[in-house]
N, C-alpha and C. Protein backbone atom coordinates (compact mmCIF):
# COMPACT_ATOMS: atom_id res chain seq x y z
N UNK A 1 0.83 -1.19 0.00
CA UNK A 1 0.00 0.00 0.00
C UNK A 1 0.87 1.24 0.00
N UNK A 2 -0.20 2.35 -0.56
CA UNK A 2 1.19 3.31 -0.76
C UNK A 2 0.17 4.68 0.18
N UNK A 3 1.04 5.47 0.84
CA UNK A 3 0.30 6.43 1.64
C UNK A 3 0.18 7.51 1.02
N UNK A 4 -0.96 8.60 0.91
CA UNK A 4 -1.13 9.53 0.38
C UNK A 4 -1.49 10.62 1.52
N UNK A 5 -1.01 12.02 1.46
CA UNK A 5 -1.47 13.09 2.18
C UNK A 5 -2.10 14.07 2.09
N UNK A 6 -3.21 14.84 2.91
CA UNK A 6 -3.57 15.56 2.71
C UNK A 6 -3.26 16.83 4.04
N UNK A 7 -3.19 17.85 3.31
CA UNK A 7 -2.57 19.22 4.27
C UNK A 7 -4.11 19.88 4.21
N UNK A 8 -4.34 20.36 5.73
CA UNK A 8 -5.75 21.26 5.79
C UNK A 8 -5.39 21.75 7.06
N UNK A 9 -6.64 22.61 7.39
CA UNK A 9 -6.37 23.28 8.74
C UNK A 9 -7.20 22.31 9.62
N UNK A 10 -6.72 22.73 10.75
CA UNK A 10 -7.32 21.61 12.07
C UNK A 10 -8.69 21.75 12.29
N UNK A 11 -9.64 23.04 11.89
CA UNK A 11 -10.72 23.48 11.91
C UNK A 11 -11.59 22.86 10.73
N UNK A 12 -11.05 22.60 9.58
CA UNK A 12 -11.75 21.82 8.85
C UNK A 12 -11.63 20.48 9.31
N UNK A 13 -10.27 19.43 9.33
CA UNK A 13 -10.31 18.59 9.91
C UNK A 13 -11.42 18.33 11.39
N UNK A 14 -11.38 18.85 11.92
CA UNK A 14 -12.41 18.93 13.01
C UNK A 14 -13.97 19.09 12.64
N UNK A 15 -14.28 20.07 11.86
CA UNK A 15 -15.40 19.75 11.25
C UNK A 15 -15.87 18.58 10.21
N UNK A 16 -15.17 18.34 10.00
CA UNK A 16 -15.61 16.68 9.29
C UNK A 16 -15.32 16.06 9.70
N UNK A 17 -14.80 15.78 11.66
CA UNK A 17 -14.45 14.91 11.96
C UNK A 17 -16.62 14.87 12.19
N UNK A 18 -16.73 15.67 12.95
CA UNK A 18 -18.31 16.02 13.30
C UNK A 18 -19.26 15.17 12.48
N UNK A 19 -19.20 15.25 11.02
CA UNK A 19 -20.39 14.46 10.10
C UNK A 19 -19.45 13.33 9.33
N UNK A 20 -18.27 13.04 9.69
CA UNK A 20 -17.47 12.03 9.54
C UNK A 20 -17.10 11.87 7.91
N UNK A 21 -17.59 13.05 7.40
CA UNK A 21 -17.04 13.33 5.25
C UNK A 21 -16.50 14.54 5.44
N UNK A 22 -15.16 14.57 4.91
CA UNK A 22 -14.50 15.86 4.09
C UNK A 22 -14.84 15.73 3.18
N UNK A 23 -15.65 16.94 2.86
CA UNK A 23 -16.25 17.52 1.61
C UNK A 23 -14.78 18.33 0.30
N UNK A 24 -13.60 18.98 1.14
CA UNK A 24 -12.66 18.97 0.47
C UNK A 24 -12.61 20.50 1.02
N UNK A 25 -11.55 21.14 0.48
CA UNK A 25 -10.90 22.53 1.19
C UNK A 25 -11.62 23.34 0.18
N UNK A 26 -11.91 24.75 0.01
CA UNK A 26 -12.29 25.59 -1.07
C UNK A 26 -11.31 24.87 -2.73
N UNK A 27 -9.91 24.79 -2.49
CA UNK A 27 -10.09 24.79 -3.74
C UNK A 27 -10.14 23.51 -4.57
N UNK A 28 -10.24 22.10 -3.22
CA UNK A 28 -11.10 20.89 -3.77
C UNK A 28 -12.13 21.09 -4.47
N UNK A 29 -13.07 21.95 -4.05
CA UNK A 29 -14.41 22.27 -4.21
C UNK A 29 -14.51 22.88 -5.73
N UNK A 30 -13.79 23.39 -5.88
CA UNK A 30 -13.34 24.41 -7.10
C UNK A 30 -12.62 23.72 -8.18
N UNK A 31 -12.08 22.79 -7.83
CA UNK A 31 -11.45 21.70 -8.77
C UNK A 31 -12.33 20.41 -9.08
N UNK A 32 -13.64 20.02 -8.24
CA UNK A 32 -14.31 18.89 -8.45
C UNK A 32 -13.60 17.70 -7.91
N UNK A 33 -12.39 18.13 -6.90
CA UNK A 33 -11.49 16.69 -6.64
C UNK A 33 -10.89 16.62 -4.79
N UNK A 34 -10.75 16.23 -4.25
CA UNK A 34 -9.91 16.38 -3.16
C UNK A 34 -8.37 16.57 -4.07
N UNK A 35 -7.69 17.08 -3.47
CA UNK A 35 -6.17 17.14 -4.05
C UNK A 35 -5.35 16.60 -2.64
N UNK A 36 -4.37 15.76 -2.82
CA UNK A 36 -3.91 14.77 -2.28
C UNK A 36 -2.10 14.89 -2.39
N UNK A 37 -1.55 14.68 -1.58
CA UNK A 37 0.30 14.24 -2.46
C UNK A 37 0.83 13.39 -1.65
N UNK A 38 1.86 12.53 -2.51
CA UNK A 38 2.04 11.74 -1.71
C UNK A 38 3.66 11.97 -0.28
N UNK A 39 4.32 11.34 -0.82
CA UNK A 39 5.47 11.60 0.23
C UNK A 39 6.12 12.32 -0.06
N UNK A 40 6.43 12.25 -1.67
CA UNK A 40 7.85 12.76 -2.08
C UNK A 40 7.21 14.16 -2.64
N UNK A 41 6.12 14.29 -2.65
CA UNK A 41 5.14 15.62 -3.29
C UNK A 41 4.84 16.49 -1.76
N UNK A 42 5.10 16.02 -1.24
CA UNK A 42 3.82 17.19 0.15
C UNK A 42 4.90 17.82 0.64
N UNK A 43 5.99 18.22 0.18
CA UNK A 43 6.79 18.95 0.67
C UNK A 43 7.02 20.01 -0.17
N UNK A 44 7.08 20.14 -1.19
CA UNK A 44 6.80 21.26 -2.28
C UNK A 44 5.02 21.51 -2.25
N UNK A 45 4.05 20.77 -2.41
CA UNK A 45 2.99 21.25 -2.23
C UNK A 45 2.70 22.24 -0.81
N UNK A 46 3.33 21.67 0.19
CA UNK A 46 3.28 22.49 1.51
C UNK A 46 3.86 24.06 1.34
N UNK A 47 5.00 24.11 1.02
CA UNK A 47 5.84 25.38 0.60
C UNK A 47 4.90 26.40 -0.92
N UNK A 48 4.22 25.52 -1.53
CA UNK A 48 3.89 26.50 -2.71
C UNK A 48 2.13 26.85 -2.41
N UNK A 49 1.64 25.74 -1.80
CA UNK A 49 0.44 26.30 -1.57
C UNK A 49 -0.29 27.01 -0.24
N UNK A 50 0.64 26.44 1.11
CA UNK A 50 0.23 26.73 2.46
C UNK A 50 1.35 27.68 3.27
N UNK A 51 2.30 28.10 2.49
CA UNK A 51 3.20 29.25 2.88
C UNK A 51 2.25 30.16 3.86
N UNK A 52 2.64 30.62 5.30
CA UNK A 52 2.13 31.30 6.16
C UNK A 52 0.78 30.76 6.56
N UNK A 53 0.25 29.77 6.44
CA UNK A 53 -0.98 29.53 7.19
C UNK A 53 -0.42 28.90 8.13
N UNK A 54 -1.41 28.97 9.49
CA UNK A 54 -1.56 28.47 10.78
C UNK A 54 -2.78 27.78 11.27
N UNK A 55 -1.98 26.70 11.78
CA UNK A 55 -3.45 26.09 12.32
C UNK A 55 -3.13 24.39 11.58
N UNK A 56 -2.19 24.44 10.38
CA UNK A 56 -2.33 23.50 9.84
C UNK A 56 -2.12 22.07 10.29
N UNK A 57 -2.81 20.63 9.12
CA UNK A 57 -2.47 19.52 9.79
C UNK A 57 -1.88 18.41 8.37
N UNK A 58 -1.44 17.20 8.58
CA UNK A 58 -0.94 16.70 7.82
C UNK A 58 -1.90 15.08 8.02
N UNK A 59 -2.98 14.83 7.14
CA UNK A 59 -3.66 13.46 7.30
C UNK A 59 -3.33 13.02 6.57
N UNK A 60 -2.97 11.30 6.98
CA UNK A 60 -2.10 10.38 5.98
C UNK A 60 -3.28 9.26 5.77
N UNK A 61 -3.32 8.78 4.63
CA UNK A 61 -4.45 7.93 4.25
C UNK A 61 -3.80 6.60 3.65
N UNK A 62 -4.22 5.42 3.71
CA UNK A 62 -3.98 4.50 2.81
C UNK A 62 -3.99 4.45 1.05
N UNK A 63 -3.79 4.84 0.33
CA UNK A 63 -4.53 4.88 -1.14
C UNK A 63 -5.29 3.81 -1.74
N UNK A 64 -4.63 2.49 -1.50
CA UNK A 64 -5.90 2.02 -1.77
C UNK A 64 -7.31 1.28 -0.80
N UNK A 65 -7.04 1.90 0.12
CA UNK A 65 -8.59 2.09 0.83
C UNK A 65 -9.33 3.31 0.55
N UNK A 66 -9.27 3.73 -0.44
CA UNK A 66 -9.94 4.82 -0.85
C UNK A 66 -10.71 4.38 -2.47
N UNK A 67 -10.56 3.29 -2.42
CA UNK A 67 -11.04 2.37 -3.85
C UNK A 67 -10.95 3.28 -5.20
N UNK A 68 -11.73 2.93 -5.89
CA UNK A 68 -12.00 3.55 -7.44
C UNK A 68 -11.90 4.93 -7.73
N UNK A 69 -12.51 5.83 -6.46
CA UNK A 69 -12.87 7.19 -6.70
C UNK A 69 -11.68 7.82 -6.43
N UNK A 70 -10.00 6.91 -6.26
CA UNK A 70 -8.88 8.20 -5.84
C UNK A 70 -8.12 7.40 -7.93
N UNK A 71 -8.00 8.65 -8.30
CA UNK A 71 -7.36 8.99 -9.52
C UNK A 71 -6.17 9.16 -9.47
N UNK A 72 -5.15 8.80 -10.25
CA UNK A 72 -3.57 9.24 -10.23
C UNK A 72 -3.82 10.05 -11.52
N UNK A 73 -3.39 11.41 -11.54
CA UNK A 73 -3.57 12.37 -12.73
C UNK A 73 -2.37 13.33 -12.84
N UNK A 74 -1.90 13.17 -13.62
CA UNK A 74 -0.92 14.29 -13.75
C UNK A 74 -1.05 16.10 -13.53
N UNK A 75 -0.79 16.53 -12.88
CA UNK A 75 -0.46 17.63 -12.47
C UNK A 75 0.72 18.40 -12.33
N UNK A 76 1.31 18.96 -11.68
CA UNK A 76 2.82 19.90 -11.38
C UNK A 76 4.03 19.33 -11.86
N UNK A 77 4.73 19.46 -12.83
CA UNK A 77 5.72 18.90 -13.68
C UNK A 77 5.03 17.66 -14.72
N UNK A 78 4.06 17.60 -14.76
CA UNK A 78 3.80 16.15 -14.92
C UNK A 78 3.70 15.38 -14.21
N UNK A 79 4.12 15.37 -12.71
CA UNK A 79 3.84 14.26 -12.19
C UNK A 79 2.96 13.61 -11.47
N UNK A 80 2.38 12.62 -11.22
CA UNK A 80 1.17 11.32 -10.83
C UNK A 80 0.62 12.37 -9.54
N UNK A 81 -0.15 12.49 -9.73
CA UNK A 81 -0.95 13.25 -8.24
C UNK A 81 -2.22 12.83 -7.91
N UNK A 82 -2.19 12.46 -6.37
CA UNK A 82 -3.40 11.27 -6.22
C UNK A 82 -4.78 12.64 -6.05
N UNK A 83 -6.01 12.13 -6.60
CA UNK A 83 -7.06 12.85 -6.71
C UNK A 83 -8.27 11.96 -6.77
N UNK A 84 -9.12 12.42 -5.00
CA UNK A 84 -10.32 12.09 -4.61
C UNK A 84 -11.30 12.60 -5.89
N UNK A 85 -12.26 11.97 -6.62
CA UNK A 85 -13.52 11.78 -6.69
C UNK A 85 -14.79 12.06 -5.86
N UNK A 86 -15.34 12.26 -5.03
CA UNK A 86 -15.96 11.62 -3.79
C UNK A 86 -15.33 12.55 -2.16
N UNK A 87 -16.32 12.22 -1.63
CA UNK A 87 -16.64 12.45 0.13
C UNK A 87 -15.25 12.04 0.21
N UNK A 88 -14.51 12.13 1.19
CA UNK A 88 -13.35 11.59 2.02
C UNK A 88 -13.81 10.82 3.67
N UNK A 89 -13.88 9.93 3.71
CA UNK A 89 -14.14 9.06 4.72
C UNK A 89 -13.25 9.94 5.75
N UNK A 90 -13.35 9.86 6.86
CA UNK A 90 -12.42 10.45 8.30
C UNK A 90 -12.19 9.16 8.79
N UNK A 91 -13.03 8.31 8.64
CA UNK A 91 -12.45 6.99 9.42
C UNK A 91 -11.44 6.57 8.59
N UNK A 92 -11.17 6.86 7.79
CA UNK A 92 -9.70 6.18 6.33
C UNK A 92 -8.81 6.57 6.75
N UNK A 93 -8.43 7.95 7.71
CA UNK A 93 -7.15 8.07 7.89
C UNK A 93 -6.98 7.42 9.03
N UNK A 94 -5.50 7.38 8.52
CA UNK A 94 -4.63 6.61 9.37
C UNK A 94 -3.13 7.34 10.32
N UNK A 95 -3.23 8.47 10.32
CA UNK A 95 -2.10 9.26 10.79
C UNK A 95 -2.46 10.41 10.86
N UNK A 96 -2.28 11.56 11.98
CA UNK A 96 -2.62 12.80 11.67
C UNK A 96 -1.06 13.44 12.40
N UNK A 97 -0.53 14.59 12.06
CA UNK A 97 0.53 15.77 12.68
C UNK A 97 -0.03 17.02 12.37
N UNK A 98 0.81 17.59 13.35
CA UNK A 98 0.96 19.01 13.41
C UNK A 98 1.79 19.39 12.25
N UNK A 99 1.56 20.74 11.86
CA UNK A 99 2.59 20.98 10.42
C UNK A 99 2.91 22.82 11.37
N UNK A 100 3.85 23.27 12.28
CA UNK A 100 4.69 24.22 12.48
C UNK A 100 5.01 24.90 11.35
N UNK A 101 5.04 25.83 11.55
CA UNK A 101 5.94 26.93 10.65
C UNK A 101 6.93 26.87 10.70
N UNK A 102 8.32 26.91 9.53
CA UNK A 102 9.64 27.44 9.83
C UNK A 102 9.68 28.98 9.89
N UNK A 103 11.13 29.39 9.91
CA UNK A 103 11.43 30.58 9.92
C UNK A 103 10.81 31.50 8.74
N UNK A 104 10.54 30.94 7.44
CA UNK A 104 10.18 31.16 6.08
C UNK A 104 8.55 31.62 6.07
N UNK A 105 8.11 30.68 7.25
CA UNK A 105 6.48 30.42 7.10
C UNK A 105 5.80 29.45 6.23
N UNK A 106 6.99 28.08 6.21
CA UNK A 106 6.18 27.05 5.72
C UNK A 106 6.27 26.12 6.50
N UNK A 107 4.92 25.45 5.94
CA UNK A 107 4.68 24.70 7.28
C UNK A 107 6.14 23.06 7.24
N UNK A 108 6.28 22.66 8.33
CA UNK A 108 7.43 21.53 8.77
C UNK A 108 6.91 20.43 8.69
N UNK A 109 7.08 19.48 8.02
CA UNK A 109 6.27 18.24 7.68
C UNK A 109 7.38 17.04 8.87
N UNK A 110 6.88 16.33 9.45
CA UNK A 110 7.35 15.30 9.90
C UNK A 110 8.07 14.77 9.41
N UNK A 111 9.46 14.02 10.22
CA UNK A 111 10.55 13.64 9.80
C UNK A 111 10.15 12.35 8.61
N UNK A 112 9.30 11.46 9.10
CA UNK A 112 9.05 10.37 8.37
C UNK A 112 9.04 10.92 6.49
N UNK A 113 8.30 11.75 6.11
CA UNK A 113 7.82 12.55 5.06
C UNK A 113 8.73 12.98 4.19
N UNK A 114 10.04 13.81 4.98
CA UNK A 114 10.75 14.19 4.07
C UNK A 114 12.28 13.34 3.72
């Protein structure tokens, strides 16, 4: 199995912990997809898209317990980027962290990650 991540704030995470579906962040919503990266991706996705936010979290999911509806699609260089279809289960993840700011204002991904 291969792990996939998703970066959000703890306030959304928390609210879908409530009705137990992530519906997806604004610009999931705006894309028709959850947007997802995996290990070697959520460290440039962290730095280019969540620069200076606070609050943030890092949920790690199985990929394929997420069946049919997670897509591998090319995106940023071309490369494979996993993409929800569908609700996001809260019971699917399997790992959650804190994501700190560095000095820069991006958020610090866990040692495992990078």
């Amino acid at each position: 199995m291969s792990r996939i991540y998703k970066i959000l704030t703890r306030r959304a995470w928390d609210e879908a912990l409530v009705s137990g579906v992530f519906l997806g962040a604004p610009i999931d919503i705006q894309d028709g997809y959850i947007h997802f990266s995996t290990a070697a991706q959520a460290s440039e996705t962290a730095r280019l898209h969540f620069r200076g936010q606070h609050d943030l979290i890092l949920v790690g999911f199985e990929a394929d317990a997420l069946g049919e509806a997670l897509k591998w699609e090319p995106s940023r260089g071309g490369q494979l980027f996993p993409h929800l279809y569908g609700p996001l289960p809260t019971s699917k993840a399997v790992s959650l962290d804190d994501l700190p700011l560095d000095a820069e204002h991006v958020p610090i991904l866990p040692q495992f990650i990078c």
